[in-house]
Protein backbone atom coordinates (compact mmCIF):
# COMPACT_ATOMS: atom_id res chain seq x y z
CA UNK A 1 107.79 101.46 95.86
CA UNK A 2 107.32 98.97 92.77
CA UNK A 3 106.42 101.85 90.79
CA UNK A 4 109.65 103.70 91.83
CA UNK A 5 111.19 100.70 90.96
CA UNK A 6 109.68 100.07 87.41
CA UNK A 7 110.89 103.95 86.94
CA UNK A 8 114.48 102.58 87.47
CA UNK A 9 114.97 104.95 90.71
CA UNK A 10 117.24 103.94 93.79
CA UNK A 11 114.49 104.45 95.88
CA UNK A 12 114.07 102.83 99.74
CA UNK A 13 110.73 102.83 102.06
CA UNK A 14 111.35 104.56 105.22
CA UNK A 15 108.64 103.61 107.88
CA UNK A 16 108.75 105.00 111.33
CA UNK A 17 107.30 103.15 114.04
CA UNK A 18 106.77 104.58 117.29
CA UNK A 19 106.88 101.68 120.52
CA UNK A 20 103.28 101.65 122.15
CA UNK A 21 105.43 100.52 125.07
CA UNK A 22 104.98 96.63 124.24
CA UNK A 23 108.71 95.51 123.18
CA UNK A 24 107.03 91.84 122.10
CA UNK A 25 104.24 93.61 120.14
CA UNK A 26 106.75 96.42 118.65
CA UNK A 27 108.92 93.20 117.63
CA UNK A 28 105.83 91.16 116.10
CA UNK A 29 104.78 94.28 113.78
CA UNK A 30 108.60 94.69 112.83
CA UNK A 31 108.69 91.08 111.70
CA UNK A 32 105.62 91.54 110.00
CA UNK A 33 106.76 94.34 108.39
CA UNK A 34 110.01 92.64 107.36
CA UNK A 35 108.05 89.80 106.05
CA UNK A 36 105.85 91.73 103.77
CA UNK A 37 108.24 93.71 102.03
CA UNK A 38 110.57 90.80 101.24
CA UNK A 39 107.25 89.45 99.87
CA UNK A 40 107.18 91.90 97.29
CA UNK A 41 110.77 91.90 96.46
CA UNK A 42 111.89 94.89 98.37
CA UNK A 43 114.15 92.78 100.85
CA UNK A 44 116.88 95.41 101.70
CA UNK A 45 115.14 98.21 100.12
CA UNK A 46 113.98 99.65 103.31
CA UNK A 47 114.58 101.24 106.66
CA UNK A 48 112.01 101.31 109.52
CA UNK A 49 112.81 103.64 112.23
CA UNK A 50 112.15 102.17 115.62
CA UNK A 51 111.10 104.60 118.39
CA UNK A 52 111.51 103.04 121.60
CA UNK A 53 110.69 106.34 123.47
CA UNK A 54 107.16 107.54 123.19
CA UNK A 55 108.27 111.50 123.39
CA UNK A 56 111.36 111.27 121.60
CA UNK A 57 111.82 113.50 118.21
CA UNK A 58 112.50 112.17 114.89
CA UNK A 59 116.21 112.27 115.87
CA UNK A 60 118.24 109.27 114.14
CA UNK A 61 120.18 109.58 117.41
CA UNK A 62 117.16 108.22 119.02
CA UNK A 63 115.94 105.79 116.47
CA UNK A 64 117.06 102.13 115.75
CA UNK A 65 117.43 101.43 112.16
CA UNK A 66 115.84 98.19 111.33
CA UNK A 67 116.96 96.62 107.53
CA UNK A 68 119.26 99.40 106.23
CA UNK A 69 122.04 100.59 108.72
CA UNK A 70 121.93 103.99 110.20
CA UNK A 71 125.30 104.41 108.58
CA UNK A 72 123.75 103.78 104.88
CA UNK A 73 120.98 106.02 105.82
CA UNK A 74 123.13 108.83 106.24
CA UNK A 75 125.39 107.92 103.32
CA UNK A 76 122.35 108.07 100.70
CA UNK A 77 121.83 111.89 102.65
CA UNK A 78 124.73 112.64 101.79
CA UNK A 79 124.30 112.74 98.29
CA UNK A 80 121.50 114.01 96.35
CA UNK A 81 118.02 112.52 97.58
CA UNK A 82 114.30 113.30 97.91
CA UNK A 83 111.81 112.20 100.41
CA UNK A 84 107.97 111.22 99.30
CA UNK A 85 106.80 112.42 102.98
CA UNK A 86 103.25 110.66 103.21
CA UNK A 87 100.84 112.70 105.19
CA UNK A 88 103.44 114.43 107.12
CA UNK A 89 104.89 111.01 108.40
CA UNK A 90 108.44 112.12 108.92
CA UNK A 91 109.07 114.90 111.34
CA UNK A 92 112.16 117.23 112.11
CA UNK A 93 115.09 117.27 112.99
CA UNK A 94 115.17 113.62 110.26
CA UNK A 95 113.18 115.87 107.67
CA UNK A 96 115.64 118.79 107.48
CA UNK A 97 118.40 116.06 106.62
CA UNK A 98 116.68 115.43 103.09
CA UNK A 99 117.76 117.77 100.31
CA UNK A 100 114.26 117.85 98.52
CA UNK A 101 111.21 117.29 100.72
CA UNK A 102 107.96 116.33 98.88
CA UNK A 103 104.82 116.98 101.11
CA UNK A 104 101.94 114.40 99.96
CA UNK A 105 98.79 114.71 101.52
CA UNK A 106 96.31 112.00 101.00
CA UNK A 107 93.24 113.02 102.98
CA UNK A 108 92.77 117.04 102.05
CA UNK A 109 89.77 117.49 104.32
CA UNK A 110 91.83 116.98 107.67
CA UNK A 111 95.60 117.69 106.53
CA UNK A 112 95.07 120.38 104.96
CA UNK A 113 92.19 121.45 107.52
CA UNK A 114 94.99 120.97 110.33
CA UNK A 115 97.41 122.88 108.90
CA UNK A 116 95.19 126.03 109.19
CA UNK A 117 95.44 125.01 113.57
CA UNK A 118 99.18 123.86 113.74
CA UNK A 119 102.27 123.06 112.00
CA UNK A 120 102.25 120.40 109.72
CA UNK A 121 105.24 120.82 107.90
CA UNK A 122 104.61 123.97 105.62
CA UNK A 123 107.32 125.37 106.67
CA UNK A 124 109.66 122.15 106.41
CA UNK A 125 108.57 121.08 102.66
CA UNK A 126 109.87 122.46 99.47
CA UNK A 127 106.73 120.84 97.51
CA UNK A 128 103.14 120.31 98.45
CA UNK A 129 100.84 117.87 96.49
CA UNK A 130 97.43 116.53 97.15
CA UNK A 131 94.98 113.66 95.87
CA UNK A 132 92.52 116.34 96.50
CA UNK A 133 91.96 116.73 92.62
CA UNK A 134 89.47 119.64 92.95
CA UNK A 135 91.70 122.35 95.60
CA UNK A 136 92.43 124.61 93.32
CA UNK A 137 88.70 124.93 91.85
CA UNK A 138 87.04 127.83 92.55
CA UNK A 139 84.32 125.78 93.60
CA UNK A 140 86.42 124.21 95.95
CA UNK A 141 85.64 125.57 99.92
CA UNK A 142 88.90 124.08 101.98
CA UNK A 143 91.55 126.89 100.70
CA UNK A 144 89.01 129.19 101.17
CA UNK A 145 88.43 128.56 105.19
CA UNK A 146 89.33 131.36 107.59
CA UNK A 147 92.88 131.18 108.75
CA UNK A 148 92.98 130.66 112.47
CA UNK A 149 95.89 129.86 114.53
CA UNK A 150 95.98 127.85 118.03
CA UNK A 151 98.32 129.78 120.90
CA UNK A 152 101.85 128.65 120.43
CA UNK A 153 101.70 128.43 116.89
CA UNK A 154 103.90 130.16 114.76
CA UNK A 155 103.58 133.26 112.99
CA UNK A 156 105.06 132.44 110.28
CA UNK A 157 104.16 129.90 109.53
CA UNK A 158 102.23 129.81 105.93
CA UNK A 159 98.53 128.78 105.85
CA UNK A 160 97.31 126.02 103.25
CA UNK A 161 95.73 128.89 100.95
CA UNK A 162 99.38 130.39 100.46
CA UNK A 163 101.03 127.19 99.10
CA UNK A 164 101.07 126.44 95.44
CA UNK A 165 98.95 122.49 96.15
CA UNK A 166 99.80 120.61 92.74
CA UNK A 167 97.54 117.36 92.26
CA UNK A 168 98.21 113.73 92.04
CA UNK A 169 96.20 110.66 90.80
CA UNK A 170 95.49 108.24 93.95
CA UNK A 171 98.87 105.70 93.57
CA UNK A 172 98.09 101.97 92.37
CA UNK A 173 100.57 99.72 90.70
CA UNK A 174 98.90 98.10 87.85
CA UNK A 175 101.41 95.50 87.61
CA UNK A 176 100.84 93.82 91.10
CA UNK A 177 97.10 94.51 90.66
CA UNK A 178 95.56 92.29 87.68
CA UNK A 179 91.87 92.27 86.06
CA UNK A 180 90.36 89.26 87.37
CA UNK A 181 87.05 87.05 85.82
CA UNK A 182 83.58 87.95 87.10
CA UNK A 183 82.99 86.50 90.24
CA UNK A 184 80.28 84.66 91.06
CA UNK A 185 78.41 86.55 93.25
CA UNK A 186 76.82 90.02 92.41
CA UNK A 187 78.26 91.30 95.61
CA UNK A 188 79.44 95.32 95.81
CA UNK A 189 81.86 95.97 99.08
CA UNK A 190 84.15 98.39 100.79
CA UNK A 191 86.50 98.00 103.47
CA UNK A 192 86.88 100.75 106.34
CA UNK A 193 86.37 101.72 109.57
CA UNK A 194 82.79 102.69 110.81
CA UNK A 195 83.59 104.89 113.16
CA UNK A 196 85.63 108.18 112.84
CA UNK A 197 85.35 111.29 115.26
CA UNK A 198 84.93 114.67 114.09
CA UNK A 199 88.44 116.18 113.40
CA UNK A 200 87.41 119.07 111.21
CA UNK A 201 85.32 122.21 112.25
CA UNK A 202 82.57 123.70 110.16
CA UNK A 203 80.84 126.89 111.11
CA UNK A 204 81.40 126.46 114.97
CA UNK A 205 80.48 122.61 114.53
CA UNK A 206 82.38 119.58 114.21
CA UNK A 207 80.43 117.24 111.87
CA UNK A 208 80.52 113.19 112.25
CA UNK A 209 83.09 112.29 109.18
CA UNK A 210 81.73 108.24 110.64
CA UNK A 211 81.06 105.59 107.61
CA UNK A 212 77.74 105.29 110.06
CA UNK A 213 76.98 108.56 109.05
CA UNK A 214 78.00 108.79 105.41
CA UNK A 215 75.99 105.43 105.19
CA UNK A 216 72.71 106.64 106.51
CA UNK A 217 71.27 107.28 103.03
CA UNK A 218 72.04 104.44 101.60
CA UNK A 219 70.89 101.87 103.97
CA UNK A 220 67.90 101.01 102.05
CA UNK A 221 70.35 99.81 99.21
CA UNK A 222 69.72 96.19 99.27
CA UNK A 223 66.13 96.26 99.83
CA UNK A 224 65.91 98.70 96.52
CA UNK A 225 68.60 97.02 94.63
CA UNK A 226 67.83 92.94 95.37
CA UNK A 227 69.41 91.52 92.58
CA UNK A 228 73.15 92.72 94.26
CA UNK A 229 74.73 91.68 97.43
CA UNK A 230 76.34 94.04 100.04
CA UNK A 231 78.66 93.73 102.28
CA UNK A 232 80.57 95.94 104.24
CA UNK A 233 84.51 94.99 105.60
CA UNK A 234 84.23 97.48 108.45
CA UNK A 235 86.02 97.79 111.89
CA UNK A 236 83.51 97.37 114.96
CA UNK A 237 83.48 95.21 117.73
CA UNK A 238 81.54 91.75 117.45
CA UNK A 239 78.74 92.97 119.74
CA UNK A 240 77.93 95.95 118.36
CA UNK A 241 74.26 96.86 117.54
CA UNK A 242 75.24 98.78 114.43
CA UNK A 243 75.98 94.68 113.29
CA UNK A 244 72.52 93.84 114.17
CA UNK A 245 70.88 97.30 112.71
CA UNK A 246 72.76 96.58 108.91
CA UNK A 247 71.94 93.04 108.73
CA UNK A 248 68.05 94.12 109.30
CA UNK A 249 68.53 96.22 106.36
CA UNK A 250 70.02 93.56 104.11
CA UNK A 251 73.58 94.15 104.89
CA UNK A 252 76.47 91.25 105.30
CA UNK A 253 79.43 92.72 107.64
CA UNK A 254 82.55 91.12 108.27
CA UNK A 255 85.51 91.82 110.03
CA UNK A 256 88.59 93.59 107.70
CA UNK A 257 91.48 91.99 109.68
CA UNK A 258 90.57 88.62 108.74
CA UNK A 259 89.08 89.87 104.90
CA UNK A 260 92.03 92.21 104.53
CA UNK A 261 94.86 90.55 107.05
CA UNK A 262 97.87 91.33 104.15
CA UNK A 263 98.40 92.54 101.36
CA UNK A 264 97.76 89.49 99.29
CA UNK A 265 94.38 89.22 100.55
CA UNK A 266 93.25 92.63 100.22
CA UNK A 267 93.84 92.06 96.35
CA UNK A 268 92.32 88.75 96.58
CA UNK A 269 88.77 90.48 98.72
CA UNK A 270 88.36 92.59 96.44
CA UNK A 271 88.31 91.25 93.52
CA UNK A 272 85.72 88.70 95.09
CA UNK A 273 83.49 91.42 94.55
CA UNK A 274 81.87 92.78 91.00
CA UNK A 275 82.70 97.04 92.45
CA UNK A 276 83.29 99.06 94.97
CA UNK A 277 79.92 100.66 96.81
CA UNK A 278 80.69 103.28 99.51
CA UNK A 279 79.98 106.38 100.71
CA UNK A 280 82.76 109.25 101.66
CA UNK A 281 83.22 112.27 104.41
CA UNK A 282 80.58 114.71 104.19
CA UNK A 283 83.20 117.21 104.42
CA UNK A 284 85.09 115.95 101.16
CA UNK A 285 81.33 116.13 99.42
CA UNK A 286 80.54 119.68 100.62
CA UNK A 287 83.51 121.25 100.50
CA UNK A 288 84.10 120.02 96.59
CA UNK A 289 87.65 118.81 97.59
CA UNK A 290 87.93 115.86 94.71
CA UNK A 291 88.98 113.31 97.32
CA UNK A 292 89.12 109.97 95.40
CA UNK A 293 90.66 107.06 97.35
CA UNK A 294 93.63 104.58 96.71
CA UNK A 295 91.35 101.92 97.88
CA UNK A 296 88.86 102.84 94.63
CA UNK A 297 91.96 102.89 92.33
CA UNK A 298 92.60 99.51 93.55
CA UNK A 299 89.50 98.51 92.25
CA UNK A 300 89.59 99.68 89.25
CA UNK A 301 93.25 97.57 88.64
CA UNK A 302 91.40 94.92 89.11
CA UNK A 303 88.29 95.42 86.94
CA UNK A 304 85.94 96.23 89.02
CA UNK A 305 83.94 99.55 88.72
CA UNK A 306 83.52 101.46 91.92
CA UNK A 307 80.47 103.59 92.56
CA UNK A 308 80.69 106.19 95.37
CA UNK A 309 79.84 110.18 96.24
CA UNK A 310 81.04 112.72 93.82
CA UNK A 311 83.33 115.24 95.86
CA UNK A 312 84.06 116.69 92.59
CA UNK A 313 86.30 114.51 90.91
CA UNK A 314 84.76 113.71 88.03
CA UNK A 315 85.73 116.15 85.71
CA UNK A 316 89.60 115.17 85.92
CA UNK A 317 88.85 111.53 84.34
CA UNK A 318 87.89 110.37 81.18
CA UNK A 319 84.22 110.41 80.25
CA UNK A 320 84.12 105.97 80.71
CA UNK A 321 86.28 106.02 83.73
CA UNK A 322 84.87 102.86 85.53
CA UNK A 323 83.42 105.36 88.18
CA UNK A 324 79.63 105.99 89.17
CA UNK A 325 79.43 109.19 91.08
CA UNK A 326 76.08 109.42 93.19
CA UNK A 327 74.79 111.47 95.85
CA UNK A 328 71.52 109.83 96.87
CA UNK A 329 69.61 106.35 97.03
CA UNK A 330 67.66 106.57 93.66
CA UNK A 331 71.22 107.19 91.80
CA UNK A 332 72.84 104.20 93.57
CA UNK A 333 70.49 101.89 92.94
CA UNK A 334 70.45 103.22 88.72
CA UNK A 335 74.22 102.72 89.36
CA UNK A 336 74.07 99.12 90.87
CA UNK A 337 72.04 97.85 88.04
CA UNK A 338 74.00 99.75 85.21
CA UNK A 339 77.20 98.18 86.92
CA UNK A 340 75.65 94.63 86.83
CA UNK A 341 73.65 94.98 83.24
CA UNK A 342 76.82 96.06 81.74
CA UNK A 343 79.47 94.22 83.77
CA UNK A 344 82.24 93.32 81.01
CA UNK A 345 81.82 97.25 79.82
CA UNK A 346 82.36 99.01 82.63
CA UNK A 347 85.15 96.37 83.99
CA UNK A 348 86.87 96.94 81.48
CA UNK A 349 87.02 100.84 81.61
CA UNK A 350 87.42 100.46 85.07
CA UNK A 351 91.07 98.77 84.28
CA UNK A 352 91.86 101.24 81.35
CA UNK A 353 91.14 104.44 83.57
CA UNK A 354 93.22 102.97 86.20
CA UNK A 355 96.44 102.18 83.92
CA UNK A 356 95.71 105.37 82.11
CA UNK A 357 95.11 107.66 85.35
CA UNK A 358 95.70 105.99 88.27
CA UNK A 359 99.26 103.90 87.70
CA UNK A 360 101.97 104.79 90.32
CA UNK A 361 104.67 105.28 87.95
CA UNK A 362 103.07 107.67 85.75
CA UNK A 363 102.00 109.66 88.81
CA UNK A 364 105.23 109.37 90.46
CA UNK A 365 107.13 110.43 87.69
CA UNK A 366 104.57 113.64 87.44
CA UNK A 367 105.42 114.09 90.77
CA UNK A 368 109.06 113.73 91.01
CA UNK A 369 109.75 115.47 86.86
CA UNK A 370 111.95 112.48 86.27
């Protein structure tokens, strides 16, 4: 949204929000919504749809408008308008309303894996783009999966290899996000959750896409690497083992909702930090998809190099990017120490890539040909 704005666009967030059948809790994450945006200066530049029936469509007929009126929703359809539709986020009968409907995936190896099993609005979307930076590669294996179709799907639907996927840079606005001074501590982190089930099949198999899993080679990190600190922001309950099992191996975990509770300190955690260290989906690695995350371009806004698995990437950013792509222990740990031996360096290529690459506007202009 701020980099809509700094484009000079008339542009509104639309959120929906489905009840989970607790009107006090549905009202506390409205207010919280509310209070965020107005936060960033986008008071009245929104409209949260409010589904108080579980099973009800996307029908404004059904939905409560919170912040803009359901009368000055359908005025601004009226005339011309596009929607941004995140991950398939808005649904018909709402969807068919817009004039130009933008399909942006952010997570190729399961949206674009699901739409080969159901309908996930290529049929509803006059554009499709994708942070997958590496789809259209040869090299890449997602467009070239089997079609197969579940019963009740329809025919005509087309598959993911049939649409014309045009890439996008990973959104961050490098106005709200700043380069910060060197912290203190030498400490690399990631925020996430730990645990993810297997959503995407492979050869008959459905393989664990869990942090835990991605992680496993990389546990000996702090042992190997003892002149950085690690810690890991990842969801998990307090007693579980997994807690015990990292701190063993030299990992510091703490809990994301209290690291990570808003906006403001999200930026503030991570630029505690000197970089990013994480690992990614095995799927995203494998299959080539060039996957890079939003979280990483936040990062780099803020100076701090990030050094994670290549999933093919690489080759779409400048040579001194701010990135260290790896794909085992000894190449983390030569990454660690590079990132701490040459800290001002690489922070500050870190920052340039992400203005250069990364910034919203640029990419939503790209997106949007304004």
């Amino acid at each position: 949204m701020l980099g809509l704005r700094r484009l000079k666009l008339d542009a509104i967030w639309l959120e929906h929000l489905p009840s989970e059948g607790n009107p006090r809790d549905d009202q506390r994450k409205i207010d919280n919504f509310q209070r965020q945006l107005r936060a960033h200066g986008l008071g009245g530049r929104y409209c949260l749809l409010y589904q108080k029936t579980p099973d009800s469509a996307h029908d404004l007929d059904t939905l409560r408008c919170v912040g803009m009126s359901k009368r000055e929703l359908l005025d601004r359809l009226a005339g011309p308008n596009a929607l941004l539709n995140l991950s398939y986020s808005i649904h018909p009968p709402l969807l068919l309303k817009f004039e130009r409907r933008i399909f942006c995936d952010l997570d190729p190896s399961e949206i674009i894996y699901w739409m080969t099993q159901m309908e996930m609005g290529q049929s509803t979307h006059h554009e499709f783009w994708t942070i997958g930076l590496n789809v259209n590669d040869p090299d890449c294996k997602l467009l070239k999966m089997a079609p197969s179709r579940l019963p009740g799907m329809q025919t005509s639907s087309p598959q993911p290899s049939t649409l014309r996927w045009k890439t996008f840079f990973p959104l961050v606005d490098t106005k709200l996000y700043q380069p910060k001074p060197r912290p203190r501590s030498p400490k690399f982190t990631t925020i996430g959750q730990w645990y993810w089930g297997g959503a995407v099949e492979v050869d008959g198999t459905f393989p664990d896409l869990s942090k835990k899993y991605a992680f496993e080679r990389y546990f000996d990190l702090p042992k190997r690497a003892p002149e950085a600190k690690f810690e890991l922001a990842m969801h998990m309950n307090p007693d579980d083992p997994e807690r015990e099992r990292l701190r063993k191996r030299g990992w510091h975990v703490v809990d994301p909702h209290r690291a990570a509770r808003t906006p403001k300190k999200y930026r503030n955690y991570l630029a505690g930090a000197v970089g990013e260290f994480t690992a990614i989906k095995g799927v995203d690695v494998s299959w080539k998809t060039g996957w890079l995350s939003d979280r990483a371009a936040a990062f780099l806004a803020t100076g701090r190099p990030v050094v994670t698995e290549d999933s093919g990437a690489g080759k779409y950013l400048p040579r001194a990017s701010g990135f260290h792509f790896v794909g085992d222990l000894e190449n983390a740990v030569a990454a660690i120490q590079d990132v701490l031996a040459n800290w001002p360096r690489r922070a500050r290529e870190a920052r340039e890539c992400a203005v250069e690459v990364f910034d919203s506007a640029k990419n939503l202009r790209k997106i949007l040909g304004v």
